[in-house]
PDB file of N, CA and C in Angstrom:
ATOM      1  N   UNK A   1      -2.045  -4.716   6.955  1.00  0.00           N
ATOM      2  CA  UNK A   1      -0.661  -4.321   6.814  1.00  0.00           C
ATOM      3  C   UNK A   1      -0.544  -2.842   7.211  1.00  0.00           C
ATOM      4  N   UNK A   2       0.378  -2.710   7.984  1.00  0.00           N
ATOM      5  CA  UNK A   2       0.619  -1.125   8.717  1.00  0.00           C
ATOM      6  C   UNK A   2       1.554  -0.428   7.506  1.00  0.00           C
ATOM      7  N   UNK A   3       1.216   0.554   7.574  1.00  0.00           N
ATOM      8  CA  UNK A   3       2.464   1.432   7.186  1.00  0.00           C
ATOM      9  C   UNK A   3       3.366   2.035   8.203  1.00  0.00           C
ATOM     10  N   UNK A   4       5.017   1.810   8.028  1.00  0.00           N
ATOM     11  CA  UNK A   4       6.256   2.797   8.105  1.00  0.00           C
ATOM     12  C   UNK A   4       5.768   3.565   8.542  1.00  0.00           C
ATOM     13  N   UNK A   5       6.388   4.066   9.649  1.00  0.00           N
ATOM     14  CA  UNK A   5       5.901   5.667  10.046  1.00  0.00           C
ATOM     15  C   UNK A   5       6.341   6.700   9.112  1.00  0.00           C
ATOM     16  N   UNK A   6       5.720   7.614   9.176  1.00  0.00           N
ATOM     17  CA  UNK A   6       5.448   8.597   7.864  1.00  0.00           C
ATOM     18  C   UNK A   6       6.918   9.401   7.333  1.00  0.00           C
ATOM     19  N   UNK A   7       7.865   9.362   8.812  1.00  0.00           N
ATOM     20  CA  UNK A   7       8.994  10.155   8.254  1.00  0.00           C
ATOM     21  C   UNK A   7      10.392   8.826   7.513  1.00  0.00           C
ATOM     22  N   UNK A   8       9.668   7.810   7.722  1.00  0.00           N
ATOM     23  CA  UNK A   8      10.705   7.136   6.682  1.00  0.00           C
ATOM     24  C   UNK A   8      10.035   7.321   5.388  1.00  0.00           C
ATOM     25  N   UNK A   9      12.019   7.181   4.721  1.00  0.00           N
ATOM     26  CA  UNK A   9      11.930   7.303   3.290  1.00  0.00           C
ATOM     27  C   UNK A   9      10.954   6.634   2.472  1.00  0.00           C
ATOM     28  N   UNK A  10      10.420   7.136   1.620  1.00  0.00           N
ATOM     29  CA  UNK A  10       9.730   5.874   0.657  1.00  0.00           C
ATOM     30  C   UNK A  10      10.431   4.875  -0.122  1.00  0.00           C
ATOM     31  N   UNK A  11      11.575   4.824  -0.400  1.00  0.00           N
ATOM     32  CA  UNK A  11      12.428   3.606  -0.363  1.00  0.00           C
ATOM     33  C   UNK A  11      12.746   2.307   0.499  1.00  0.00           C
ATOM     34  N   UNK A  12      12.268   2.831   2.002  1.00  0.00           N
ATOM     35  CA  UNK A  12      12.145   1.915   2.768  1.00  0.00           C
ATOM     36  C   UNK A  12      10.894   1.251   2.910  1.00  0.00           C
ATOM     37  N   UNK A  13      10.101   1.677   1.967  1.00  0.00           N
ATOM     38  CA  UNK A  13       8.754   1.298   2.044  1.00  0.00           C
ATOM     39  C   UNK A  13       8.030  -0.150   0.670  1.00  0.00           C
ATOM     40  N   UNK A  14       8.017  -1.621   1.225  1.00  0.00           N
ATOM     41  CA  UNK A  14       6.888  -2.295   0.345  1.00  0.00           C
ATOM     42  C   UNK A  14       6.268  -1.674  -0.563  1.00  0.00           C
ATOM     43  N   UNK A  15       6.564  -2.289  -1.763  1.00  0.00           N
ATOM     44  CA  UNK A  15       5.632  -1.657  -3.120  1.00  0.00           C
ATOM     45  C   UNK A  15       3.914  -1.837  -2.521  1.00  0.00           C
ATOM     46  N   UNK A  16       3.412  -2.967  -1.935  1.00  0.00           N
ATOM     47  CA  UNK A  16       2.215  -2.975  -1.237  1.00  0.00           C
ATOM     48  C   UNK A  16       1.824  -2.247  -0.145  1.00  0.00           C
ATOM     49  N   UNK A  17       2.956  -1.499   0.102  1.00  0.00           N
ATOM     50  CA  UNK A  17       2.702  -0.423   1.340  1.00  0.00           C
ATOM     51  C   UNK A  17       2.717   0.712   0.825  1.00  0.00           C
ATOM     52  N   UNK A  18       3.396   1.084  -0.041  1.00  0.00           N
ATOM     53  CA  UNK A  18       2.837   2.447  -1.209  1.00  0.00           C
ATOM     54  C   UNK A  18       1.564   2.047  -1.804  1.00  0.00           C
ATOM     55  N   UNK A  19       1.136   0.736  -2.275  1.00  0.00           N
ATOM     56  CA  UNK A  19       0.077   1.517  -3.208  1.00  0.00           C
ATOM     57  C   UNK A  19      -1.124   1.177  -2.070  1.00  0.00           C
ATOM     58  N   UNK A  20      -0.746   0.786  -0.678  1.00  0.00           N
ATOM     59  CA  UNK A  20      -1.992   1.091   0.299  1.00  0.00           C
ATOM     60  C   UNK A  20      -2.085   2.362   0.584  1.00  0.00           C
ATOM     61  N   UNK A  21      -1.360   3.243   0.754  1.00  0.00           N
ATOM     62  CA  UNK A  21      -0.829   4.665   1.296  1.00  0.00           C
ATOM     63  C   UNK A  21      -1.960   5.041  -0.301  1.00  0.00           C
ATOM     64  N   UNK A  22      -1.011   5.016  -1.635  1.00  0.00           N
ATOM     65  CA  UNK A  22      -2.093   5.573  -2.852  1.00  0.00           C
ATOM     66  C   UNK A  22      -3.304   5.234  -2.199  1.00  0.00           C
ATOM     67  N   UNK A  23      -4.041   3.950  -2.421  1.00  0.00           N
ATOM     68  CA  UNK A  23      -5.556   4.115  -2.177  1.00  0.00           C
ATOM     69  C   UNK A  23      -6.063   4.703  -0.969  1.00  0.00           C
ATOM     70  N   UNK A  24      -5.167   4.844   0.534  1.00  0.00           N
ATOM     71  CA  UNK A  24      -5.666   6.130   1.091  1.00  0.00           C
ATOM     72  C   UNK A  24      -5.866   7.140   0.727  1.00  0.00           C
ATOM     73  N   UNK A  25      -5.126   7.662  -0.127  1.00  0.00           N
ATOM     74  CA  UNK A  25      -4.896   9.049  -0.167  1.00  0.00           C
ATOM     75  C   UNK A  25      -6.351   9.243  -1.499  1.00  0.00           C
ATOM     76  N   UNK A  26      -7.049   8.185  -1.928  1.00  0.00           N
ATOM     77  CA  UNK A  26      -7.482   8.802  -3.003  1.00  0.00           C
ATOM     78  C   UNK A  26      -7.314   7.842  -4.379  1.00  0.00           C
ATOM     79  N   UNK A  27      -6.243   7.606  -4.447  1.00  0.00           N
ATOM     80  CA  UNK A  27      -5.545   7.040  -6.003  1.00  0.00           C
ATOM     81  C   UNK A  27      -6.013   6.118  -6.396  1.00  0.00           C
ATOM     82  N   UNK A  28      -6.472   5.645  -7.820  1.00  0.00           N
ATOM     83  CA  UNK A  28      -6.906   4.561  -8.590  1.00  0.00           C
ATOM     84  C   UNK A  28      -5.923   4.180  -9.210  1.00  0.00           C
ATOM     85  N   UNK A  29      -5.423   2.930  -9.091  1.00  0.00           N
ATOM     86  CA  UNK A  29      -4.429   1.911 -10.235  1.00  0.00           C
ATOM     87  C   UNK A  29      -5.107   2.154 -11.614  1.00  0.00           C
ATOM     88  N   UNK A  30      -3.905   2.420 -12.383  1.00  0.00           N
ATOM     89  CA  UNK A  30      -4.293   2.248 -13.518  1.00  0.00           C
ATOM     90  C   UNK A  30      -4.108   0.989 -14.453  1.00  0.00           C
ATOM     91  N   UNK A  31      -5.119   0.549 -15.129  1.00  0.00           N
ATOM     92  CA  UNK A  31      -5.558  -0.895 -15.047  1.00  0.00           C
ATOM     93  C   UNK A  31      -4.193  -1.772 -16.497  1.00  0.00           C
ATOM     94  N   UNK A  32      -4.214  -0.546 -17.568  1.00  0.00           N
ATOM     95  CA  UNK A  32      -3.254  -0.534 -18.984  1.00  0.00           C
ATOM     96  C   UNK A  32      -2.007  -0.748 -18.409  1.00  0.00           C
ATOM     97  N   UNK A  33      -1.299   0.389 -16.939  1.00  0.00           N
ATOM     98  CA  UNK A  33      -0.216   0.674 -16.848  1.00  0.00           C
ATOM     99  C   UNK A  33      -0.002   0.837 -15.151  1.00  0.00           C
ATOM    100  N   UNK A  34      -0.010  -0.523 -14.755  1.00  0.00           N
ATOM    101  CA  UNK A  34       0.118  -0.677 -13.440  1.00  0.00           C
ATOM    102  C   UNK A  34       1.344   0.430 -12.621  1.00  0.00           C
ATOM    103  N   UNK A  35       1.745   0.633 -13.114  1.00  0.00           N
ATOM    104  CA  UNK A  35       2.697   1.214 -12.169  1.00  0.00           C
ATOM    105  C   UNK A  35       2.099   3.132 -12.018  1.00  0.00           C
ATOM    106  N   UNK A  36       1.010   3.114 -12.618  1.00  0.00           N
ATOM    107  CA  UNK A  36       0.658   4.773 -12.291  1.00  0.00           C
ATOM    108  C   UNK A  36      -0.572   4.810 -11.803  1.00  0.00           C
ATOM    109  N   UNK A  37      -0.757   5.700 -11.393  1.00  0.00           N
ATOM    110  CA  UNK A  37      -1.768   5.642 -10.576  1.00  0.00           C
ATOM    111  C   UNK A  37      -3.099   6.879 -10.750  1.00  0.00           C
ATOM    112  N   UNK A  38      -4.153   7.374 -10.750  1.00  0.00           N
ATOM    113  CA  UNK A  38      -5.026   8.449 -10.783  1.00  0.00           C
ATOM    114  C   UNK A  38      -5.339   9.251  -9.959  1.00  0.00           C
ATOM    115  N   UNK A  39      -5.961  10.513  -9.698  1.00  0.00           N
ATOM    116  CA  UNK A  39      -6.198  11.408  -8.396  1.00  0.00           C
ATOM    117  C   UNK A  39      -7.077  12.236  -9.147  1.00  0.00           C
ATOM    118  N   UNK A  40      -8.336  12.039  -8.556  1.00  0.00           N
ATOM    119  CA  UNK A  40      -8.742  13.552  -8.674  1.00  0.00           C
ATOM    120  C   UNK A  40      -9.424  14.016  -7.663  1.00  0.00           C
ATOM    121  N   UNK A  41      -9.011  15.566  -7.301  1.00  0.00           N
ATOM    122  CA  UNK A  41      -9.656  16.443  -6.527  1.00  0.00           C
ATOM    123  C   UNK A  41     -10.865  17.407  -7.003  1.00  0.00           C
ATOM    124  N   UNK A  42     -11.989  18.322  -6.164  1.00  0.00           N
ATOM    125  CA  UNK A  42     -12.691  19.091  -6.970  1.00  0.00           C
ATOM    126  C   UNK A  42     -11.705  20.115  -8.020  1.00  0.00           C
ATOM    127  N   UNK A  43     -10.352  20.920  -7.732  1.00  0.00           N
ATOM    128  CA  UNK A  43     -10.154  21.451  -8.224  1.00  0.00           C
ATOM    129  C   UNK A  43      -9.093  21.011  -8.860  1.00  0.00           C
ATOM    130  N   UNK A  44      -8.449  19.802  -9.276  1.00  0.00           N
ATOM    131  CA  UNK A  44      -7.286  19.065  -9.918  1.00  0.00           C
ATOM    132  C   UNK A  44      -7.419  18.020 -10.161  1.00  0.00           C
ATOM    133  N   UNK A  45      -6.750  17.462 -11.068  1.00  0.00           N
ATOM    134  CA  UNK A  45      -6.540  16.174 -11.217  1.00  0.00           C
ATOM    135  C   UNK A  45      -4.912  15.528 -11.511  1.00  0.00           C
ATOM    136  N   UNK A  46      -4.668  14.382 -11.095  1.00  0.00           N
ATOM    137  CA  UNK A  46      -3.357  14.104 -11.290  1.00  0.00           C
ATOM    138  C   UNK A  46      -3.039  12.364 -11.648  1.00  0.00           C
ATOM    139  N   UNK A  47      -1.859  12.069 -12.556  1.00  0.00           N
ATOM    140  CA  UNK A  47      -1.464  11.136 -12.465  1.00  0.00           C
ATOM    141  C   UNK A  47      -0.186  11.201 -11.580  1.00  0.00           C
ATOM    142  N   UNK A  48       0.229   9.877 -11.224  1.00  0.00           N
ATOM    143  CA  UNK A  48       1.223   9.868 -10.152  1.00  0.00           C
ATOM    144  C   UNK A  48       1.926   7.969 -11.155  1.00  0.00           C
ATOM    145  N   UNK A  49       3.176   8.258 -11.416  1.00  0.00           N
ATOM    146  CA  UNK A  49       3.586   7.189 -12.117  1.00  0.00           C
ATOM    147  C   UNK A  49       5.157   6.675 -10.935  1.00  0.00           C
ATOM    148  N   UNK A  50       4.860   5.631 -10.447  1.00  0.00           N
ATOM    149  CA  UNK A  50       6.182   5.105  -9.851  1.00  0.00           C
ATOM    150  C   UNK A  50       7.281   4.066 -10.869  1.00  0.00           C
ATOM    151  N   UNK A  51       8.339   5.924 -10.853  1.00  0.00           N
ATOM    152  CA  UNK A  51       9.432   5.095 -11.673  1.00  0.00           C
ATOM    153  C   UNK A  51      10.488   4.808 -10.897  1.00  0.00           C
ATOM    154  N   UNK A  52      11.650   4.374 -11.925  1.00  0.00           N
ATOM    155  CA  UNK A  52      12.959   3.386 -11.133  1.00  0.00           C
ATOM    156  C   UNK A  52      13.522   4.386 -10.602  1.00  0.00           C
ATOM    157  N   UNK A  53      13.622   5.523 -11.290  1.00  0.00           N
ATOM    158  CA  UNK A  53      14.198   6.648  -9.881  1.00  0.00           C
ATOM    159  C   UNK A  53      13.549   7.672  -8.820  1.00  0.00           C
ATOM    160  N   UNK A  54      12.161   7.689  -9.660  1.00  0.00           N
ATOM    161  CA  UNK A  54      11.650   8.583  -8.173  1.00  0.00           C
ATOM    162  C   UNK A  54       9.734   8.715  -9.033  1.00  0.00           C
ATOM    163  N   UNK A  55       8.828   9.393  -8.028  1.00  0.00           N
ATOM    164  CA  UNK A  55       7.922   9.269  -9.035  1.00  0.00           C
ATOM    165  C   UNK A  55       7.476  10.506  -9.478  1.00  0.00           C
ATOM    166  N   UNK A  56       6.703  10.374 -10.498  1.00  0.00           N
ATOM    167  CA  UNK A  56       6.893  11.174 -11.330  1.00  0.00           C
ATOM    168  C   UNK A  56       4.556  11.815 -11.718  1.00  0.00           C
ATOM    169  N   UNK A  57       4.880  12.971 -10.998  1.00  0.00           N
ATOM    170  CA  UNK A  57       3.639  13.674 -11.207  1.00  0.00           C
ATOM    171  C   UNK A  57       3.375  14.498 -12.090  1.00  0.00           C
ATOM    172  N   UNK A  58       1.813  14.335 -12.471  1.00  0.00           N
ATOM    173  CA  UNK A  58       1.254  15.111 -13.742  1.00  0.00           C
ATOM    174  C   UNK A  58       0.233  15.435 -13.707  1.00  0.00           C
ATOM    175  N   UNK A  59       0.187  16.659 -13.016  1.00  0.00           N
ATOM    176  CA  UNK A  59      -1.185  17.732 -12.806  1.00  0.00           C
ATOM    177  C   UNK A  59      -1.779  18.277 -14.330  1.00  0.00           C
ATOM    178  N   UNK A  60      -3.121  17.756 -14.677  1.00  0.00           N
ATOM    179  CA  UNK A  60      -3.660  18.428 -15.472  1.00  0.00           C
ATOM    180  C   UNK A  60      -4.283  18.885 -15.282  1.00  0.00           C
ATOM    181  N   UNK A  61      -4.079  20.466 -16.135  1.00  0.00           N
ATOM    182  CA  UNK A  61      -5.318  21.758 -16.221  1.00  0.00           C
ATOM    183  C   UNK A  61      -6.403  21.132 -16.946  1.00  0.00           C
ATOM    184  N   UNK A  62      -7.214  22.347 -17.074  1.00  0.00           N
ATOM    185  CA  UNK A  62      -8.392  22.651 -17.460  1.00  0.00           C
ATOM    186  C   UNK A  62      -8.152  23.764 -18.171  1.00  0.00           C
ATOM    187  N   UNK A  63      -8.824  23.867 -19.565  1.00  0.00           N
ATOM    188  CA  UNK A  63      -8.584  25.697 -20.089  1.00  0.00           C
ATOM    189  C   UNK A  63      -7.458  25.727 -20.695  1.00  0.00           C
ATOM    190  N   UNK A  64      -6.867  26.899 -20.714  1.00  0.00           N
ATOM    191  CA  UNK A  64      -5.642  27.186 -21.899  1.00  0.00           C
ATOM    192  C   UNK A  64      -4.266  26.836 -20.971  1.00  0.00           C
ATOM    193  N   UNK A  65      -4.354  26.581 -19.614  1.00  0.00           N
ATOM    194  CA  UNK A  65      -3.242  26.266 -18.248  1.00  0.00           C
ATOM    195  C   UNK A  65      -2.610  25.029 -19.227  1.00  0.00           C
ATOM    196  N   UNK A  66      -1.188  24.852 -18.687  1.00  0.00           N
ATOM    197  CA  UNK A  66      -0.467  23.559 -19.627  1.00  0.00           C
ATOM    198  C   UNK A  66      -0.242  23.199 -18.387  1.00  0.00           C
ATOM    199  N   UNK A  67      -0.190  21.625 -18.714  1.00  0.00           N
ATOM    200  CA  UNK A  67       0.136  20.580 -17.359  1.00  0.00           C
ATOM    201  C   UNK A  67       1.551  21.028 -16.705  1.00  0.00           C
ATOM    202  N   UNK A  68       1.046  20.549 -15.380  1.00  0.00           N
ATOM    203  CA  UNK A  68       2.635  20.572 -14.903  1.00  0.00           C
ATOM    204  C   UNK A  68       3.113  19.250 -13.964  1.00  0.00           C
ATOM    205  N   UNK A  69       4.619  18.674 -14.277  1.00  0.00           N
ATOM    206  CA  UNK A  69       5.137  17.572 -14.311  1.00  0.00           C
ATOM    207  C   UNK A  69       6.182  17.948 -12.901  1.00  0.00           C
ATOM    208  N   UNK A  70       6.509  17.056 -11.940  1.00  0.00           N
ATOM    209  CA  UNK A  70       6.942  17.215 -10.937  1.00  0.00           C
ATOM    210  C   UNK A  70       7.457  15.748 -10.402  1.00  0.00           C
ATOM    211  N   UNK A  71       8.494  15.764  -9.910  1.00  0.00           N
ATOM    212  CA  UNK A  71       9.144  14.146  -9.962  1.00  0.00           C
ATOM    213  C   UNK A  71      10.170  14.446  -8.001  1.00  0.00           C
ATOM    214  N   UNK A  72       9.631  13.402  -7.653  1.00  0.00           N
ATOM    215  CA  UNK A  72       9.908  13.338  -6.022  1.00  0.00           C
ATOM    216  C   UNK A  72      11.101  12.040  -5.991  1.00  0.00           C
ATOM    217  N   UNK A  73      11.862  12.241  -5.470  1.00  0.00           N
ATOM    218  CA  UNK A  73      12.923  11.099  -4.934  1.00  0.00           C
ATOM    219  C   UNK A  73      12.606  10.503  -4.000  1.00  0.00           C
ATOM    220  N   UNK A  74      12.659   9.091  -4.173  1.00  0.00           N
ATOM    221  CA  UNK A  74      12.520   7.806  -2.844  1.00  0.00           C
ATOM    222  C   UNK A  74      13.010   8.691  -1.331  1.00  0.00           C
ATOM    223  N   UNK A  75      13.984   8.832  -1.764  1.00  0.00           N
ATOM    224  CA  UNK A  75      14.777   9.136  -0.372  1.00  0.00           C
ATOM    225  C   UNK A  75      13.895  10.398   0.057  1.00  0.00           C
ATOM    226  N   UNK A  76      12.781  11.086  -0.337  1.00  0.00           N
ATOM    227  CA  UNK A  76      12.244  11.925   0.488  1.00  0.00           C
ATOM    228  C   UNK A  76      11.142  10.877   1.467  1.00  0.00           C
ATOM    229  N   UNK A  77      10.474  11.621   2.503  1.00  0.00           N
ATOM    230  CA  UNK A  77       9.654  11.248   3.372  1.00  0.00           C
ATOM    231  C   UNK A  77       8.635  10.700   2.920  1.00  0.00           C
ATOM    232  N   UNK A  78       7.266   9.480   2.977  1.00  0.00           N
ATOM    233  CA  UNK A  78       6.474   9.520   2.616  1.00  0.00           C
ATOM    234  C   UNK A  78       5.553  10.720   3.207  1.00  0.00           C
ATOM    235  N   UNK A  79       5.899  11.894   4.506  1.00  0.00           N
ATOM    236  CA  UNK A  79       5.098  12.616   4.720  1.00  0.00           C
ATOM    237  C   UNK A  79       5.209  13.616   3.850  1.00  0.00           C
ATOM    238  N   UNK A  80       6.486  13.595   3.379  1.00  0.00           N
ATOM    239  CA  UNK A  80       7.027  15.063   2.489  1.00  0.00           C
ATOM    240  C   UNK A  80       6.321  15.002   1.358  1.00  0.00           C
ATOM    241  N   UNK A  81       6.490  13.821   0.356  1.00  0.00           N
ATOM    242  CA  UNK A  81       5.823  13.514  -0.726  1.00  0.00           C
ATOM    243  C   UNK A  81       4.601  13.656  -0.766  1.00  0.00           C
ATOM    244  N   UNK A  82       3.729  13.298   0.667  1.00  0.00           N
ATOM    245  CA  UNK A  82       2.235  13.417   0.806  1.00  0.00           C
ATOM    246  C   UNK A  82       1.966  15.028   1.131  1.00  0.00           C
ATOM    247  N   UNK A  83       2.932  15.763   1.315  1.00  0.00           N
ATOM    248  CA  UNK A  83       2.278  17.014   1.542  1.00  0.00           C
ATOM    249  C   UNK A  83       2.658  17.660   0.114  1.00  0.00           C
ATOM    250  N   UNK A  84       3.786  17.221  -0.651  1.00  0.00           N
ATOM    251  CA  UNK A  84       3.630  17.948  -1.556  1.00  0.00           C
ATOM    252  C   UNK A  84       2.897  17.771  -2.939  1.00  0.00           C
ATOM    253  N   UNK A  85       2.782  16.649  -3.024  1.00  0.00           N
ATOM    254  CA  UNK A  85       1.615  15.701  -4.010  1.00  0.00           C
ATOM    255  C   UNK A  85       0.048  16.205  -4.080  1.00  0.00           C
ATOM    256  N   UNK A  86      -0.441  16.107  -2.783  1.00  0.00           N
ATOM    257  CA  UNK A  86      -1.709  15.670  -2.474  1.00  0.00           C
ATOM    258  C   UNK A  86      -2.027  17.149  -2.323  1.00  0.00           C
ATOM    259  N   UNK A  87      -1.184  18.461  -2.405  1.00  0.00           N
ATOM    260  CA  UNK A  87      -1.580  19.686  -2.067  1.00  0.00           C
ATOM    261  C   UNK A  87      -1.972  19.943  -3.465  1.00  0.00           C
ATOM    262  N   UNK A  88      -1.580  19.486  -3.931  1.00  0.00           N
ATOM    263  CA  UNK A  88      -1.879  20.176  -5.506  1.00  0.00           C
ATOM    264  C   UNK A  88      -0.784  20.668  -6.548  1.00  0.00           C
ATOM    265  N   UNK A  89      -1.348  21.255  -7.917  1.00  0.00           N
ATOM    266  CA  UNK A  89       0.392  22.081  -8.119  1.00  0.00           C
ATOM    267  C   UNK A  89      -0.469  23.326  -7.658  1.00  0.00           C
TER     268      UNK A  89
END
């Protein structure tokens, strides 16, 4: 299964074509709560939860840093979302 070219919305995009795009990028299904997903990088880690209005990210620190929560709208790009997700907070 192909993916949408990158500058359509993620609304126009198969729930099976997002969570192929997640396991490119990295992401583990989470097994309790299907609809979110896992990431970790050497220097981050993140959940990524697809809700009914947009999805919804959660970078956790390390140390005395407090998480930070960040929520993307369908109607952005899947390239936009992938550059701003996958960069980190």
């Amino acid at each position: 299964m192909s993916l949408p070219n990158a500058n359509t919305p993620l609304y126009n995009h198969a729930l099976p074509n997002i969570e192929q795009w997640l396991i490119s990028q990295g992401c583990q299904q989470d097994s309790s709560a299907p609809h979110c997903w896992h990431i970790q990088k050497a220097d981050w880690k993140a959940e990524l939860c697809l809700e009914v209005e947009d999805i919804t990210v959660r970078y956790f620190q390390t140390g005395e840093k407090q998480d930070i929560q960040r929520a993307f709208k369908y109607s952005l790009s899947r390239q936009d979302i992938e550059q701003a997700v996958f960069a980190g907070p």
